[in-house]
PDB file of N, CA and C in Angstrom:
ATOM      1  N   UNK A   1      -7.358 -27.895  60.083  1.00  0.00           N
ATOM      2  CA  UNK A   1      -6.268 -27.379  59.299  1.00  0.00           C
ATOM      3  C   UNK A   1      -6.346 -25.855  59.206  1.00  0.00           C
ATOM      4  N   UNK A   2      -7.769 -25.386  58.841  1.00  0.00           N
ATOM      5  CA  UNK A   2      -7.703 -23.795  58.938  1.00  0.00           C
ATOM      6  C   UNK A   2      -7.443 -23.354  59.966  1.00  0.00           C
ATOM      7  N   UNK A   3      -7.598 -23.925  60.982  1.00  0.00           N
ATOM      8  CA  UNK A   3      -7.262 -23.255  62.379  1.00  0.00           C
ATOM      9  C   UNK A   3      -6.259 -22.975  62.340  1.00  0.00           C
ATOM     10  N   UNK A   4      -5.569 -23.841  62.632  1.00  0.00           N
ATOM     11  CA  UNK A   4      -3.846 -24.127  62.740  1.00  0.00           C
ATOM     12  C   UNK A   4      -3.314 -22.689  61.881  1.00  0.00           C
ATOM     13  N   UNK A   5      -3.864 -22.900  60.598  1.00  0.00           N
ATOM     14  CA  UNK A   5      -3.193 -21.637  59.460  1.00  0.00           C
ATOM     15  C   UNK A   5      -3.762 -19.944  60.303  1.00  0.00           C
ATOM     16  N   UNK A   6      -4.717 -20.235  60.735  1.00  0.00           N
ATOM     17  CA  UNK A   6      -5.209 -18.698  61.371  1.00  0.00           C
ATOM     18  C   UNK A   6      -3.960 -18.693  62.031  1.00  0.00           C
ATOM     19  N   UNK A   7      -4.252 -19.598  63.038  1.00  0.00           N
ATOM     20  CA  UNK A   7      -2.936 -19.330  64.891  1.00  0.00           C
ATOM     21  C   UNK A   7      -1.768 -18.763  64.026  1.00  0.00           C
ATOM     22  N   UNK A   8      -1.095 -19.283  63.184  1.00  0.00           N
ATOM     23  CA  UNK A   8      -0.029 -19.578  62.524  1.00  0.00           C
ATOM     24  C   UNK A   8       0.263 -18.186  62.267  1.00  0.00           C
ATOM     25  N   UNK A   9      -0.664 -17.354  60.833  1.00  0.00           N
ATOM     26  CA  UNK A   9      -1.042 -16.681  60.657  1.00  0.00           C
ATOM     27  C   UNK A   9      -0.642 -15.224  61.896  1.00  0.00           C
ATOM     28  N   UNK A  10      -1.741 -15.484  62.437  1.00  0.00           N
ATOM     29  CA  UNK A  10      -1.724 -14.498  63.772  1.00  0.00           C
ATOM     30  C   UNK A  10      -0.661 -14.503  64.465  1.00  0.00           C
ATOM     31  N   UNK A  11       0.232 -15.390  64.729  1.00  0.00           N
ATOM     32  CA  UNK A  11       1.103 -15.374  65.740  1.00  0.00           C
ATOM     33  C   UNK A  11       2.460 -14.994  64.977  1.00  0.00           C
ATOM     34  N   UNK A  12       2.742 -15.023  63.715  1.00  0.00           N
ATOM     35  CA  UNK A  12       3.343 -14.166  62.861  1.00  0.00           C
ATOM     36  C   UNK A  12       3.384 -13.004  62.611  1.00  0.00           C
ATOM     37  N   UNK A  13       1.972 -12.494  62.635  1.00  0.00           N
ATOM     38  CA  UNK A  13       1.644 -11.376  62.697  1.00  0.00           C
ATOM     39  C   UNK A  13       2.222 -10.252  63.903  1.00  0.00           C
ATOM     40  N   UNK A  14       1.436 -10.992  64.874  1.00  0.00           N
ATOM     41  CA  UNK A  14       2.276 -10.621  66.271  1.00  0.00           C
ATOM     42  C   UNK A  14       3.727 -10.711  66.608  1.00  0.00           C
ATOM     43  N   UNK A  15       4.310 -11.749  66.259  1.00  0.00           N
ATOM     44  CA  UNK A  15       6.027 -11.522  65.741  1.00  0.00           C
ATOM     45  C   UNK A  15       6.390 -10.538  65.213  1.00  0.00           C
ATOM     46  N   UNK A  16       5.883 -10.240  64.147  1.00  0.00           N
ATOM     47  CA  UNK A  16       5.836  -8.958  63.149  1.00  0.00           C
ATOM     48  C   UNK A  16       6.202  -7.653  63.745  1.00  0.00           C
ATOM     49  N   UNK A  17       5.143  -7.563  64.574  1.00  0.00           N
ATOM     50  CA  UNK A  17       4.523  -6.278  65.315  1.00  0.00           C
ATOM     51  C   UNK A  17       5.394  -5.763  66.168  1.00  0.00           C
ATOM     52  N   UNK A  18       5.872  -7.035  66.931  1.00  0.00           N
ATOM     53  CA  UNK A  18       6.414  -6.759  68.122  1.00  0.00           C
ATOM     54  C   UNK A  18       8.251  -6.755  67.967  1.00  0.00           C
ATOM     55  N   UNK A  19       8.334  -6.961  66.458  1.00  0.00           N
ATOM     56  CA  UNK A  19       9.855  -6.438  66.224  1.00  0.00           C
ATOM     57  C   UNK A  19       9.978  -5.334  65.446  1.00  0.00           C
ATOM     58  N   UNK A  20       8.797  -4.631  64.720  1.00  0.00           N
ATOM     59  CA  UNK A  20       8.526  -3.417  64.355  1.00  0.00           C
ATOM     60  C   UNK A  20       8.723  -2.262  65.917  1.00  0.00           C
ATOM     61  N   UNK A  21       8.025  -2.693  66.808  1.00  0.00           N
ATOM     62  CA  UNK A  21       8.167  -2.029  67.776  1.00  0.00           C
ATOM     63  C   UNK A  21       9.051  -1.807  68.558  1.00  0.00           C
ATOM     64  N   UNK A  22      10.100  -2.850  68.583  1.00  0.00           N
ATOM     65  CA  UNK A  22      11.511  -2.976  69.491  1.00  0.00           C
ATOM     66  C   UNK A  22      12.521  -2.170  68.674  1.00  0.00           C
ATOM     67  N   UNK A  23      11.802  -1.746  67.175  1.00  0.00           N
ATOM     68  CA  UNK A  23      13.020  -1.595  66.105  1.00  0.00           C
ATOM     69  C   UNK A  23      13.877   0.100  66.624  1.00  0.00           C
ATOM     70  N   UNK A  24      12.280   1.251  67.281  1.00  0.00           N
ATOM     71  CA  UNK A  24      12.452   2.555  67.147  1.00  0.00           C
ATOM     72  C   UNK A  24      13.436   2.112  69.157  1.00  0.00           C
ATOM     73  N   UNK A  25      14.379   3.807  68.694  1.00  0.00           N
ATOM     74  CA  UNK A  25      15.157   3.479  70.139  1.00  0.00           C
ATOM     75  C   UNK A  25      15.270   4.807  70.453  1.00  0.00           C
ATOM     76  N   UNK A  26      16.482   5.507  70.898  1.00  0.00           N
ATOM     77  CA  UNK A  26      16.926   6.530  71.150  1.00  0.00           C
ATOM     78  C   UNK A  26      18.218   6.586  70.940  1.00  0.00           C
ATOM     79  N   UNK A  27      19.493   7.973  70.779  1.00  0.00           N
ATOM     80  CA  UNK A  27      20.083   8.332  70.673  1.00  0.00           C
ATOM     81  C   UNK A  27      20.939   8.058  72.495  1.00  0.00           C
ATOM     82  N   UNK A  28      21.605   7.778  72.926  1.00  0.00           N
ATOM     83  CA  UNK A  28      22.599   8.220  73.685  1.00  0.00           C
ATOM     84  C   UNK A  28      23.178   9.612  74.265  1.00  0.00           C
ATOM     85  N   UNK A  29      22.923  10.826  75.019  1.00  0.00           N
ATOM     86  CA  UNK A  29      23.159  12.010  75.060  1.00  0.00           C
ATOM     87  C   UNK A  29      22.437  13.048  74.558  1.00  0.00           C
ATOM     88  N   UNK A  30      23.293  14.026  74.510  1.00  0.00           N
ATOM     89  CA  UNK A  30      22.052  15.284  73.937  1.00  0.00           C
ATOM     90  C   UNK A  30      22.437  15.428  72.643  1.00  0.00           C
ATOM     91  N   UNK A  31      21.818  16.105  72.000  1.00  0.00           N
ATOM     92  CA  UNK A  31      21.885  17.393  71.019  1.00  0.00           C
ATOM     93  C   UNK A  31      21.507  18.745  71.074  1.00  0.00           C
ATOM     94  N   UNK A  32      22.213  19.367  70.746  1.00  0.00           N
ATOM     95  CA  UNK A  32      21.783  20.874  71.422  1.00  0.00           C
ATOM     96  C   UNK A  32      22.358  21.924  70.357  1.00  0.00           C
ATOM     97  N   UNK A  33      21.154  23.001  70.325  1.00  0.00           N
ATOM     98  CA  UNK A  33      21.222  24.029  69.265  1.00  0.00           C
ATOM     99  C   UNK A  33      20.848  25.529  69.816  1.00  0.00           C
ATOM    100  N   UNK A  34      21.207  26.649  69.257  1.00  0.00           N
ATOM    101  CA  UNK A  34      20.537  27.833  69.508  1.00  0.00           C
ATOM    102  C   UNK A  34      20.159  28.097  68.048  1.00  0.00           C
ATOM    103  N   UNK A  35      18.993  29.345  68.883  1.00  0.00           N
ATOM    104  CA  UNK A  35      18.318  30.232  68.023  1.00  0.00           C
ATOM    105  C   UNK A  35      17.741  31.222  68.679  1.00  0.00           C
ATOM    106  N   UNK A  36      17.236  32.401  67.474  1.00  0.00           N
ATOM    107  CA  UNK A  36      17.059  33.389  68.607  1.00  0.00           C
ATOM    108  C   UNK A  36      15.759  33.431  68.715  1.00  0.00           C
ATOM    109  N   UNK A  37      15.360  33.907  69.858  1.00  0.00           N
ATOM    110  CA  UNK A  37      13.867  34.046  70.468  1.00  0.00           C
ATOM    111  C   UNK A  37      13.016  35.074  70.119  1.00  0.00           C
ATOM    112  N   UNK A  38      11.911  35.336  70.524  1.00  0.00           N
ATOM    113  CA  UNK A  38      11.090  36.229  69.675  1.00  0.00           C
ATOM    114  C   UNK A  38      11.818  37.964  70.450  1.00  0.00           C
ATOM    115  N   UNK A  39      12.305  37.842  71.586  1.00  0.00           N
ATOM    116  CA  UNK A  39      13.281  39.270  71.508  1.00  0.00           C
ATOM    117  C   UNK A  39      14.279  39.316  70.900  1.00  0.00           C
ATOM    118  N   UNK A  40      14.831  38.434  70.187  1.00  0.00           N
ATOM    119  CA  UNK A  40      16.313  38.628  69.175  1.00  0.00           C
ATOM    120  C   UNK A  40      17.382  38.117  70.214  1.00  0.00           C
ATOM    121  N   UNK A  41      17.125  37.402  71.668  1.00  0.00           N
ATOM    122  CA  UNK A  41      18.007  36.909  72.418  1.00  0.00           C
ATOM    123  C   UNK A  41      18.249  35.458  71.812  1.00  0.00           C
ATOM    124  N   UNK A  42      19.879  35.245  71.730  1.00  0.00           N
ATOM    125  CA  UNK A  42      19.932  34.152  72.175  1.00  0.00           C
ATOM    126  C   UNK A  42      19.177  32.585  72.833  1.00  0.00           C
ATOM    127  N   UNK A  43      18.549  31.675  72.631  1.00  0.00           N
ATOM    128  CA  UNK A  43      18.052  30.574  72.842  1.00  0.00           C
ATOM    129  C   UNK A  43      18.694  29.283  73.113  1.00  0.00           C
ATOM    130  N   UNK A  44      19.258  28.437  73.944  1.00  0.00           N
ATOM    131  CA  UNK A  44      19.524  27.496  73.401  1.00  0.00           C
ATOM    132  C   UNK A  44      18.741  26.365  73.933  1.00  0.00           C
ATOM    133  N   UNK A  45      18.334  25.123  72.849  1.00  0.00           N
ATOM    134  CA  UNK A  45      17.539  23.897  72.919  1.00  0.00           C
ATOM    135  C   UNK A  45      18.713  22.607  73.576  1.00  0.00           C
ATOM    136  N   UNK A  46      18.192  21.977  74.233  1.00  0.00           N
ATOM    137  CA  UNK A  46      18.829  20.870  74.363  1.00  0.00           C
ATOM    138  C   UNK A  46      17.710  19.172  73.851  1.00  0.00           C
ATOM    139  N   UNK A  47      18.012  18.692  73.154  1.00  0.00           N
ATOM    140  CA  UNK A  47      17.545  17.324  72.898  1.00  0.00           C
ATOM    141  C   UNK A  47      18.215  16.149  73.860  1.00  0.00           C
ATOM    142  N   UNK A  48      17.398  15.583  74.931  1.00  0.00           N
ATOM    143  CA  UNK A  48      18.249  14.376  75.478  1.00  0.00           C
ATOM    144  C   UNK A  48      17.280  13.367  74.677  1.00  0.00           C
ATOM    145  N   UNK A  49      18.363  12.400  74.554  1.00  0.00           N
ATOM    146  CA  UNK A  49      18.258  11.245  73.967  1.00  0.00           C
ATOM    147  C   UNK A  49      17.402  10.847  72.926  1.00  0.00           C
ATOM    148  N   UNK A  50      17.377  11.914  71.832  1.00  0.00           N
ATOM    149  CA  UNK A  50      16.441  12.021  70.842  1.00  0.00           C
ATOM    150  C   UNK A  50      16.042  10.779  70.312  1.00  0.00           C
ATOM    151  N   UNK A  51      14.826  10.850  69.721  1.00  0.00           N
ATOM    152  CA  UNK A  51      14.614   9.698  69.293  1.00  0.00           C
ATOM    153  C   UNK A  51      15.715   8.982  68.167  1.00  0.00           C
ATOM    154  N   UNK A  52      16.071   7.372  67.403  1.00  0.00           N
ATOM    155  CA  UNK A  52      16.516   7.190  66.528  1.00  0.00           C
ATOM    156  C   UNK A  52      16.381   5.708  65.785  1.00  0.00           C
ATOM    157  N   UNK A  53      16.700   5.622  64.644  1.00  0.00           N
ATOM    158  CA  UNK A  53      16.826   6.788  63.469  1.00  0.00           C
ATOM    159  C   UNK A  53      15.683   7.575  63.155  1.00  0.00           C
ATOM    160  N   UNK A  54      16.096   8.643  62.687  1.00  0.00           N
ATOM    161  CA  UNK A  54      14.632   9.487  62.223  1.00  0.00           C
ATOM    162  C   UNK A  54      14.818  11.157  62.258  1.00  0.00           C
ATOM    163  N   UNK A  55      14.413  12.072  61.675  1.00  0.00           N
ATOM    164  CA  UNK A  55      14.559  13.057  61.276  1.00  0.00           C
ATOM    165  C   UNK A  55      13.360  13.656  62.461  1.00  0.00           C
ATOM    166  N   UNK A  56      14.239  15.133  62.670  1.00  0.00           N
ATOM    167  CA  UNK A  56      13.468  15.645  63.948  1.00  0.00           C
ATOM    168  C   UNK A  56      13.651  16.875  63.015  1.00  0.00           C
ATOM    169  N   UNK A  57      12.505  17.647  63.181  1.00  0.00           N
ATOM    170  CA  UNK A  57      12.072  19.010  62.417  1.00  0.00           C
ATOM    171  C   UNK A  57      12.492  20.118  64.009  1.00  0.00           C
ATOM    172  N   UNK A  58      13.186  21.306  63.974  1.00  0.00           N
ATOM    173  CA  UNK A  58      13.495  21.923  65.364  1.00  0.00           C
ATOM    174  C   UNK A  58      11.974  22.877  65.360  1.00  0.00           C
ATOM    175  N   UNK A  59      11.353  22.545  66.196  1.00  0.00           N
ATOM    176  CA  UNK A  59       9.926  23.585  66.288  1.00  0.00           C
ATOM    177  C   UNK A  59      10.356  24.953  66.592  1.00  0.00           C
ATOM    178  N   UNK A  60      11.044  25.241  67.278  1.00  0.00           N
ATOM    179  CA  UNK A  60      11.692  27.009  66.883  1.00  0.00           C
ATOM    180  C   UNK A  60      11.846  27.723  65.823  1.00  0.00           C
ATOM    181  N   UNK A  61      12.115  26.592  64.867  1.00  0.00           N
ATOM    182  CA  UNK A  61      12.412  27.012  63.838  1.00  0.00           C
ATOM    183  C   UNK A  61      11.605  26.707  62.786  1.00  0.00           C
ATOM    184  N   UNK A  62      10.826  25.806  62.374  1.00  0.00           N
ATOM    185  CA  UNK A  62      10.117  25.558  61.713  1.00  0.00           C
ATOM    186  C   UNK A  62       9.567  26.041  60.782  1.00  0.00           C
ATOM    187  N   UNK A  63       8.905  27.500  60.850  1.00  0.00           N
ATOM    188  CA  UNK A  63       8.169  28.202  60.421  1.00  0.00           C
ATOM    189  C   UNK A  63       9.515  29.217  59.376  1.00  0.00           C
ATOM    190  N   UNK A  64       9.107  28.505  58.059  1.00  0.00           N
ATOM    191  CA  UNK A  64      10.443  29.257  57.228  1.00  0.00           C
ATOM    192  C   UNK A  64      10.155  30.325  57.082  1.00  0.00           C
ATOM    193  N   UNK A  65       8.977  31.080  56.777  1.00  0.00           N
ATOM    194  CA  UNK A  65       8.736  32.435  56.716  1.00  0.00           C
ATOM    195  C   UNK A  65       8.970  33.287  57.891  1.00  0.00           C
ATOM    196  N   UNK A  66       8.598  33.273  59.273  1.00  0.00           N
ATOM    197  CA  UNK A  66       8.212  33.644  59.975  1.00  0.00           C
ATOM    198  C   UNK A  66      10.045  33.413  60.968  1.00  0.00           C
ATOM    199  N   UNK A  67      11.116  32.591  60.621  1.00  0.00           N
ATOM    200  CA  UNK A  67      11.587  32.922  62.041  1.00  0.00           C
ATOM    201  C   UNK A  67      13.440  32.449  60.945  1.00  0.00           C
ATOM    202  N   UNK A  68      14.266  32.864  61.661  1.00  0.00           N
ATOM    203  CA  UNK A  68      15.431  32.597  61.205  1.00  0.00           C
ATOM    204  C   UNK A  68      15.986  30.889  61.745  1.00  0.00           C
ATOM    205  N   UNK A  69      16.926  30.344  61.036  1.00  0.00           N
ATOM    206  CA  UNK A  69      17.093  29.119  61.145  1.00  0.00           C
ATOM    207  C   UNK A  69      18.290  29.194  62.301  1.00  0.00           C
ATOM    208  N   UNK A  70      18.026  27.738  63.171  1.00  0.00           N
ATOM    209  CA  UNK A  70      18.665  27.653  64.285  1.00  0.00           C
ATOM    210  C   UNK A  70      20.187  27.885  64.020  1.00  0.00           C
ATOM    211  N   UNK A  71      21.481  27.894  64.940  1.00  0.00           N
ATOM    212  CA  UNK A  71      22.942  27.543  64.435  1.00  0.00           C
ATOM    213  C   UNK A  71      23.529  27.021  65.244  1.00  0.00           C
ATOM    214  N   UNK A  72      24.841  27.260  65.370  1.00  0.00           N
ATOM    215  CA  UNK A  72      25.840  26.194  65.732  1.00  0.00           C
ATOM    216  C   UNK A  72      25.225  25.226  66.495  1.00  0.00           C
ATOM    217  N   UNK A  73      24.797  23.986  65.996  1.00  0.00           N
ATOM    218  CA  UNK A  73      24.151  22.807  66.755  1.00  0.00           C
ATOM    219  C   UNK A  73      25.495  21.887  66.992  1.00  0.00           C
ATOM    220  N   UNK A  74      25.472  21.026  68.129  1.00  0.00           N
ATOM    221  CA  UNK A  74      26.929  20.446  69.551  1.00  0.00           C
ATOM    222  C   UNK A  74      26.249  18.837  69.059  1.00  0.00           C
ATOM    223  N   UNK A  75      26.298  18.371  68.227  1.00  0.00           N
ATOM    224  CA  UNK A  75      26.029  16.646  68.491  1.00  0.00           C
ATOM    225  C   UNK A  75      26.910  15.965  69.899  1.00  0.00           C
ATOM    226  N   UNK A  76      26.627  16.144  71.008  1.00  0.00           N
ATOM    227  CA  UNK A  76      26.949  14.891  72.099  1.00  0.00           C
ATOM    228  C   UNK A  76      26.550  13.712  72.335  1.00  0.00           C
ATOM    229  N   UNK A  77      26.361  13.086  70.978  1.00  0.00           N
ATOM    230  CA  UNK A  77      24.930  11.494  71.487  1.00  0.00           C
ATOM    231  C   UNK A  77      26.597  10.735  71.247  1.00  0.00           C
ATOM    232  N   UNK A  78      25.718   9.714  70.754  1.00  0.00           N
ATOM    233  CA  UNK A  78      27.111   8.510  70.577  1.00  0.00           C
ATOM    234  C   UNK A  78      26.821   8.136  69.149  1.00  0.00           C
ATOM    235  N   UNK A  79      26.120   8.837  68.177  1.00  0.00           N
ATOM    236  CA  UNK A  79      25.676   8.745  66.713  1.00  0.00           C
ATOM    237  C   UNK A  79      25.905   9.400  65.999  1.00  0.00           C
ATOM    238  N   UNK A  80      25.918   9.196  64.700  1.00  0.00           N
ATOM    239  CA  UNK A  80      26.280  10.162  63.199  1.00  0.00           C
ATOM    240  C   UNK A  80      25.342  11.178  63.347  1.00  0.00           C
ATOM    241  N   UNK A  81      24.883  11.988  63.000  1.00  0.00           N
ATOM    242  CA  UNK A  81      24.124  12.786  62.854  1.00  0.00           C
ATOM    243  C   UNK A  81      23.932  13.859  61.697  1.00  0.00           C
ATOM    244  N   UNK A  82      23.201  14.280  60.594  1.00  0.00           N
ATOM    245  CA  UNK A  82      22.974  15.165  59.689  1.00  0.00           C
ATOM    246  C   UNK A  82      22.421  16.082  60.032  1.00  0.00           C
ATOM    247  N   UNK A  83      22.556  16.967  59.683  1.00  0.00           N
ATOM    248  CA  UNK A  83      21.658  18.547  60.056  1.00  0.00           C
ATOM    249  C   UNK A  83      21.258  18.890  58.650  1.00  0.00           C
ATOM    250  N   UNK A  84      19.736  19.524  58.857  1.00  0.00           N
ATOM    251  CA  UNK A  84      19.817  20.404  57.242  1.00  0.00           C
ATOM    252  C   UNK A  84      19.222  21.202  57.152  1.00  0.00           C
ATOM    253  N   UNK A  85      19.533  22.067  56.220  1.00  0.00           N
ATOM    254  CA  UNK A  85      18.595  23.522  56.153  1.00  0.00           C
ATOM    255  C   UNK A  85      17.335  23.832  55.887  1.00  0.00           C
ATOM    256  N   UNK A  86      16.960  22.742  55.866  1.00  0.00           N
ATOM    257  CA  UNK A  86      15.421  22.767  55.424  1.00  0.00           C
ATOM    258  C   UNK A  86      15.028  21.538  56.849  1.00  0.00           C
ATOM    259  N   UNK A  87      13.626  22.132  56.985  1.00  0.00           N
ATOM    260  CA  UNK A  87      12.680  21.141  57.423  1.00  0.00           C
ATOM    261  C   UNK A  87      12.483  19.828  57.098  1.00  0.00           C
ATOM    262  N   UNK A  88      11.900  19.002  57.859  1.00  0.00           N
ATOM    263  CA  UNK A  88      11.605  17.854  57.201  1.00  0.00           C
ATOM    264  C   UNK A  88      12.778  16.519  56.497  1.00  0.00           C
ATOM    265  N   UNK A  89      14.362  17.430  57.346  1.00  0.00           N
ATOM    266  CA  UNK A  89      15.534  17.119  56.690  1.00  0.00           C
ATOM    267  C   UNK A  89      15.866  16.709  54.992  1.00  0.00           C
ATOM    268  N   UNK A  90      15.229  18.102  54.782  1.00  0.00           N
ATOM    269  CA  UNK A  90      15.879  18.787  53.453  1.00  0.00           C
ATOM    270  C   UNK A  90      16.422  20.096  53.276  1.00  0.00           C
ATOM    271  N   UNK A  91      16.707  19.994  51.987  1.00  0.00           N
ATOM    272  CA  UNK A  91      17.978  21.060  51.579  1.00  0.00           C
ATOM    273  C   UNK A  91      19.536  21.018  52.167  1.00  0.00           C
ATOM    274  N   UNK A  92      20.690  21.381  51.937  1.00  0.00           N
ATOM    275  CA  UNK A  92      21.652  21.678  52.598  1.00  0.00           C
ATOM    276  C   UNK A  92      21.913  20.667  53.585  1.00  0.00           C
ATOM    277  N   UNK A  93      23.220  19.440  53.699  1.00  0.00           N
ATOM    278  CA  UNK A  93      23.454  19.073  54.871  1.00  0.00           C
ATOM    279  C   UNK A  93      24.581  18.734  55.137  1.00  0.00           C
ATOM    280  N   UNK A  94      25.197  18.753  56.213  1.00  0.00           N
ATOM    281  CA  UNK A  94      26.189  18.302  57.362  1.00  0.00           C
ATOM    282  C   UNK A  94      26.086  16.937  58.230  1.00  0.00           C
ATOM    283  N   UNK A  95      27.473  16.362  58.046  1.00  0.00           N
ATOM    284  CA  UNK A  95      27.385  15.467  58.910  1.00  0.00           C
ATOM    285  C   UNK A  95      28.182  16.038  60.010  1.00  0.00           C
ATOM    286  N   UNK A  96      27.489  15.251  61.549  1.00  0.00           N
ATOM    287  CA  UNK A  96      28.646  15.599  62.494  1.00  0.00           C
ATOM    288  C   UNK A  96      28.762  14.291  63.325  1.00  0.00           C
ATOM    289  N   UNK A  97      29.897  14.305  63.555  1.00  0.00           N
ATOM    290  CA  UNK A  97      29.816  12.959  64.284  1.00  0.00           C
ATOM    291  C   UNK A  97      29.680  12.583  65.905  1.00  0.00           C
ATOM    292  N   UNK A  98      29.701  11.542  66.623  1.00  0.00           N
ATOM    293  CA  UNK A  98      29.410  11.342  68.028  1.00  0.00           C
ATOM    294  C   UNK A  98      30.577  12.103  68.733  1.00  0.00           C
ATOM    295  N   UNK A  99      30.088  12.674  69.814  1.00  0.00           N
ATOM    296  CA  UNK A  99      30.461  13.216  70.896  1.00  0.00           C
ATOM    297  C   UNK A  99      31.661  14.787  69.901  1.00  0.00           C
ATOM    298  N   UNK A 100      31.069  15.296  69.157  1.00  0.00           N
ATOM    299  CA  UNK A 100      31.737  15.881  68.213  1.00  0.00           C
ATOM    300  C   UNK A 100      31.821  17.460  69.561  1.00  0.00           C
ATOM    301  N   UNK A 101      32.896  18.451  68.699  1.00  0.00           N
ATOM    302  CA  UNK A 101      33.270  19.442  69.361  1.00  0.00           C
ATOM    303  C   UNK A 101      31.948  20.533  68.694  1.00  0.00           C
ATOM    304  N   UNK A 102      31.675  22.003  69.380  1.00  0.00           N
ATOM    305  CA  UNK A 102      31.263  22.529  69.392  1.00  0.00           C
ATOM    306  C   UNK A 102      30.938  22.903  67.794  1.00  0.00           C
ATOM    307  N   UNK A 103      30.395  23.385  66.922  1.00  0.00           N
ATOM    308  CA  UNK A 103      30.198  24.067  65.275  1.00  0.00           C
ATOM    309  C   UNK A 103      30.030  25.326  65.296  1.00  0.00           C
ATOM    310  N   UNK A 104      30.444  26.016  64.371  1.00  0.00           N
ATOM    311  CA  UNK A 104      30.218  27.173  64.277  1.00  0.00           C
ATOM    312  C   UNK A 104      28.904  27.626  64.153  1.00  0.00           C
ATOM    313  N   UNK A 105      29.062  29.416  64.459  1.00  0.00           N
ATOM    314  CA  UNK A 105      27.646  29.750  64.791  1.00  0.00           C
ATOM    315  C   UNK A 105      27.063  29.705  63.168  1.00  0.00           C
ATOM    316  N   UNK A 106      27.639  29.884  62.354  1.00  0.00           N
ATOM    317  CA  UNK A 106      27.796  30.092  60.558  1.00  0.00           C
ATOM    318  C   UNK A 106      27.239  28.884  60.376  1.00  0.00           C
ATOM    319  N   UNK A 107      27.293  27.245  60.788  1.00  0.00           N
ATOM    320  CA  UNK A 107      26.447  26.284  60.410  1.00  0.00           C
ATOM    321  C   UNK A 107      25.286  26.627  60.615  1.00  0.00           C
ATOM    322  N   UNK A 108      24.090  27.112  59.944  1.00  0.00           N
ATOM    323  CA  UNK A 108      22.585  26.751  60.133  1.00  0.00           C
ATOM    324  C   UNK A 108      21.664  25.693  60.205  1.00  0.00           C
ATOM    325  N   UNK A 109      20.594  25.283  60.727  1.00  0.00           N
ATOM    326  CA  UNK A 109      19.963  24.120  60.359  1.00  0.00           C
ATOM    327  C   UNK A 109      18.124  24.519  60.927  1.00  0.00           C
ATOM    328  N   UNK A 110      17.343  24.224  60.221  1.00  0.00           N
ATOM    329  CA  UNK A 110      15.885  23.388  60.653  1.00  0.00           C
ATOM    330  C   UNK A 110      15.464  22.091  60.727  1.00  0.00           C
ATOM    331  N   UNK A 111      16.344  21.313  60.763  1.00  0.00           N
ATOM    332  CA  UNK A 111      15.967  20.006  61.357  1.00  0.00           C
ATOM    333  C   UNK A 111      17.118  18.903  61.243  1.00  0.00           C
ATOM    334  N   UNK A 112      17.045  17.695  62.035  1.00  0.00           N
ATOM    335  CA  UNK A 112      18.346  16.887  62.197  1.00  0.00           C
ATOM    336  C   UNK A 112      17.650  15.276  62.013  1.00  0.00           C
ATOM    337  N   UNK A 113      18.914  14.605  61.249  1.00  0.00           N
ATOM    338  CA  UNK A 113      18.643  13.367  61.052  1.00  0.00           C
ATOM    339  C   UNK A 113      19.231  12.693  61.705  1.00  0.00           C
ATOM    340  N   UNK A 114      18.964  11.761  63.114  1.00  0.00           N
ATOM    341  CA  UNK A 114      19.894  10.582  63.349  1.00  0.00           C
ATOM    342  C   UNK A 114      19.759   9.645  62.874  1.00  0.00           C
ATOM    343  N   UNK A 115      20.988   8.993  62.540  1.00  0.00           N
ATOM    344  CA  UNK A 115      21.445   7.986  61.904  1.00  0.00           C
ATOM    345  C   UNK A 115      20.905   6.573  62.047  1.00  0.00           C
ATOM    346  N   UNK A 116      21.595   6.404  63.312  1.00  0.00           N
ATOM    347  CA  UNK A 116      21.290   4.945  64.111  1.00  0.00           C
ATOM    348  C   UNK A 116      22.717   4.423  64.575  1.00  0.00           C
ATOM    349  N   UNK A 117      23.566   5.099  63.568  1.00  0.00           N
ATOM    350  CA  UNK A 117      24.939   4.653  63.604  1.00  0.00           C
ATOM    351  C   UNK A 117      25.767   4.783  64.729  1.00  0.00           C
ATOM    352  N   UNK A 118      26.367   4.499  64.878  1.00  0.00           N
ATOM    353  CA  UNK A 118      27.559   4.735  65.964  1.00  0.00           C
ATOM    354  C   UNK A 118      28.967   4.903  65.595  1.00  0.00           C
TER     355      UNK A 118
END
């Protein structure tokens, strides 16, 4: 009988696991942002098929003391998407939606949340 409850047990477990793991996916398309570089040029990032759902911190930007926050970021995936002024997707945010038109350079952001949505 204990056996049975281990297998049982375990093989639940492993069910578990293995739909935890199927759960994370990707985004559809890019996302893409500028910022400026350590000469004050122009930068721009492209994200293909970012991970999703889940909040992506922009490493260019990261460093709040040290560097100005990215702008006009282009959502092209096939998902909702949030932007926000803070790291860690906080402070300040925007939604933009799939396959959305260009944003102004005046939107700022340090990091982006995809949704999952479509």
């Amino acid at each position: 009988m204990r056996l049975r409850q281990g297998a049982a047990a375990a093989f639940g477990a492993l069910a578990l696991l293995a739909a935890q793991s199927g759960a994370a996916s990707a985004a559809e398309g890019d996302f893409s942002y500028t910022y400026a570089g350590l000469d004050g040029m122009p930068r721009t990032v492209t994200l293909h098929e970012p991970p999703s759902p889940g909040c992506v911190t922009l490493p260019e930007v990261a460093d709040t003391r040290g560097s100005e926050p990215a702008f006009a970021p282009q959502n092209e995936t096939d998902e909702w998407v949030m932007v926000f002024t803070g790291t860690d997707c906080t402070g300040d945010s925007w939604t933009l939606g799939p396959h959305g038109r260009p944003t102004s350079e005046r939107l700022t952001l340090r990091s982006v949340y995809l949704t999952g949505r479509h």
